[in-house]
Protein backbone atom coordinates (compact mmCIF):
# COMPACT_ATOMS: atom_id res chain seq x y z
CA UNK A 1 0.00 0.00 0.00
CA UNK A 2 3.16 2.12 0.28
CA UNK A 3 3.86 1.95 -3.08
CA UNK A 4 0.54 3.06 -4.27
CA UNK A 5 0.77 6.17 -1.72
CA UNK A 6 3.80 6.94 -3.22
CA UNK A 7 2.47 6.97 -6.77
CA UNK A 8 -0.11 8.77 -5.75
CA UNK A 9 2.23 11.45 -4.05
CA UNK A 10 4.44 11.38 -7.45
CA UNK A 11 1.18 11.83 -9.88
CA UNK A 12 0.20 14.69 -7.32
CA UNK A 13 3.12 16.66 -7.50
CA UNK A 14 3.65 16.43 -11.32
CA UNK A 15 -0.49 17.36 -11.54
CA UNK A 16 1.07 20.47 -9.29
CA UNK A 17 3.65 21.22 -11.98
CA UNK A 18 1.58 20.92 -15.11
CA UNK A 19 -1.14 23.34 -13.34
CA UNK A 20 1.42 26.00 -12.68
CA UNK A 21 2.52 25.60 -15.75
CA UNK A 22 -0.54 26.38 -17.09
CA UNK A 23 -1.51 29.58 -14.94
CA UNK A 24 1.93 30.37 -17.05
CA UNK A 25 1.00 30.12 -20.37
CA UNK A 26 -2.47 31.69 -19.77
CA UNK A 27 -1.00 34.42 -18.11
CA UNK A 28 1.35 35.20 -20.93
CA UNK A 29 -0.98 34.67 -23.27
CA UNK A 30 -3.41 37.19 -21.18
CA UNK A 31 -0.45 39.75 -20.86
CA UNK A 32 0.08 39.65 -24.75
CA UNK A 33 -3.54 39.38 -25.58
CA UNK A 34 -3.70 43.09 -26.35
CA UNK A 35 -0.70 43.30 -28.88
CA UNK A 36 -0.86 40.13 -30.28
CA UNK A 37 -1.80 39.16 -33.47
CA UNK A 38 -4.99 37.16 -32.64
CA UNK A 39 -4.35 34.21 -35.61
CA UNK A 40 -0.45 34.80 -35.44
CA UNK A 41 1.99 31.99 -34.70
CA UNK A 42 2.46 32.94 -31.38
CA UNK A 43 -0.85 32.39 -30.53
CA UNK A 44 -1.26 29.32 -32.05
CA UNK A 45 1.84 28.04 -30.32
CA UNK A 46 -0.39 28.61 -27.03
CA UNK A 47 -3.31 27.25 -27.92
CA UNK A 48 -1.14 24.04 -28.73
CA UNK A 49 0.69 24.23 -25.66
CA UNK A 50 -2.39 24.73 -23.52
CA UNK A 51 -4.30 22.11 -25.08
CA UNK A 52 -1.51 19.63 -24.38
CA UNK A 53 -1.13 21.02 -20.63
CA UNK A 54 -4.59 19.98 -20.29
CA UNK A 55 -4.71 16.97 -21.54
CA UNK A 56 -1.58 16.00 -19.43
CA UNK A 57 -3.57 17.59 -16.52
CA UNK A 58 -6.59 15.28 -17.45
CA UNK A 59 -4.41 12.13 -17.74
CA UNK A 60 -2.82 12.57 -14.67
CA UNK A 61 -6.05 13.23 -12.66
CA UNK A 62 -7.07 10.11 -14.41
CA UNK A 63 -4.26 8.02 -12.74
CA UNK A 64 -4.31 9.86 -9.42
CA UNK A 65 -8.09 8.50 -9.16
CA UNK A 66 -7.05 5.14 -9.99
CA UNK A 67 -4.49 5.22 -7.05
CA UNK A 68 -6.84 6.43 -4.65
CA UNK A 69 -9.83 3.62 -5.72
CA UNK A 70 -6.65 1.02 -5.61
CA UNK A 71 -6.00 2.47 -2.01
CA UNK A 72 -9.43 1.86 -1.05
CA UNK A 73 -10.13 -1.45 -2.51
CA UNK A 74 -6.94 -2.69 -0.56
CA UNK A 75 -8.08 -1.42 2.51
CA UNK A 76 -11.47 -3.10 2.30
CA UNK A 77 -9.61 -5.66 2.05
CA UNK A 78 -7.93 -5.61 4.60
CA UNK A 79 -10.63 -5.17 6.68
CA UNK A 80 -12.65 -7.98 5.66
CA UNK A 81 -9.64 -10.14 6.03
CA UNK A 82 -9.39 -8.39 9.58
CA UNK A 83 -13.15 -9.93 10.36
C-alpha cells in the first residue's frame, strides 16, 4: 500500500507542476492578448501548448483516481480479512 501512496504522491506533485505551468502560459498569453496578433503563430503556439497542458492535466487526474480507488479497494480488504 506504500507503493501506491507513493504513486499517488508522485502523480500529485507532477499534476502540481503541469497546473502551474498552465496559470503560465495563460498568463502570458493574457499579458500579450492586447498586442498580439490574434491568428499569429504565437498564438497558435499557445493554444497548442495549452491544449496539451490539459490533456496532461486530465491524464494525470485520471491516474491519481485510480491510485486512490486502488488504495481503497486494498483497505477493504484488509478489513474484511481483519473480520
Amino acid at each position: 500500500m506504500a507503493i501506491i501512496k507513493n504513486r499517488k504522491e508522485i502523480y500529485t506533485a507532477e499534476l502540481k507542476e503541469l497546473q502551474k505551468k498552465r496559470e503560465h502560459l495563460v498568463q502570458q498569453f493574457n499579458e500579450h492578448a492586447n498586442t498580439a496578433d490574434k491568428d499569429g503563430p504565437e498564438v497558435e503556439a499557445w493554444n497548442k501548448s495549452l491544449t496539451e497542458v490539459t490533456a496532461n492535466i486530465e491524464s494525470v487526474s485520471e491516474k491519481i483516481l485510480m491510485e486512490v480507488e486502488e488504495v481503497q479497494e486494498v483497505e477493504n480488504r484488509e478489513h474484511t480479512e481483519e473480520a
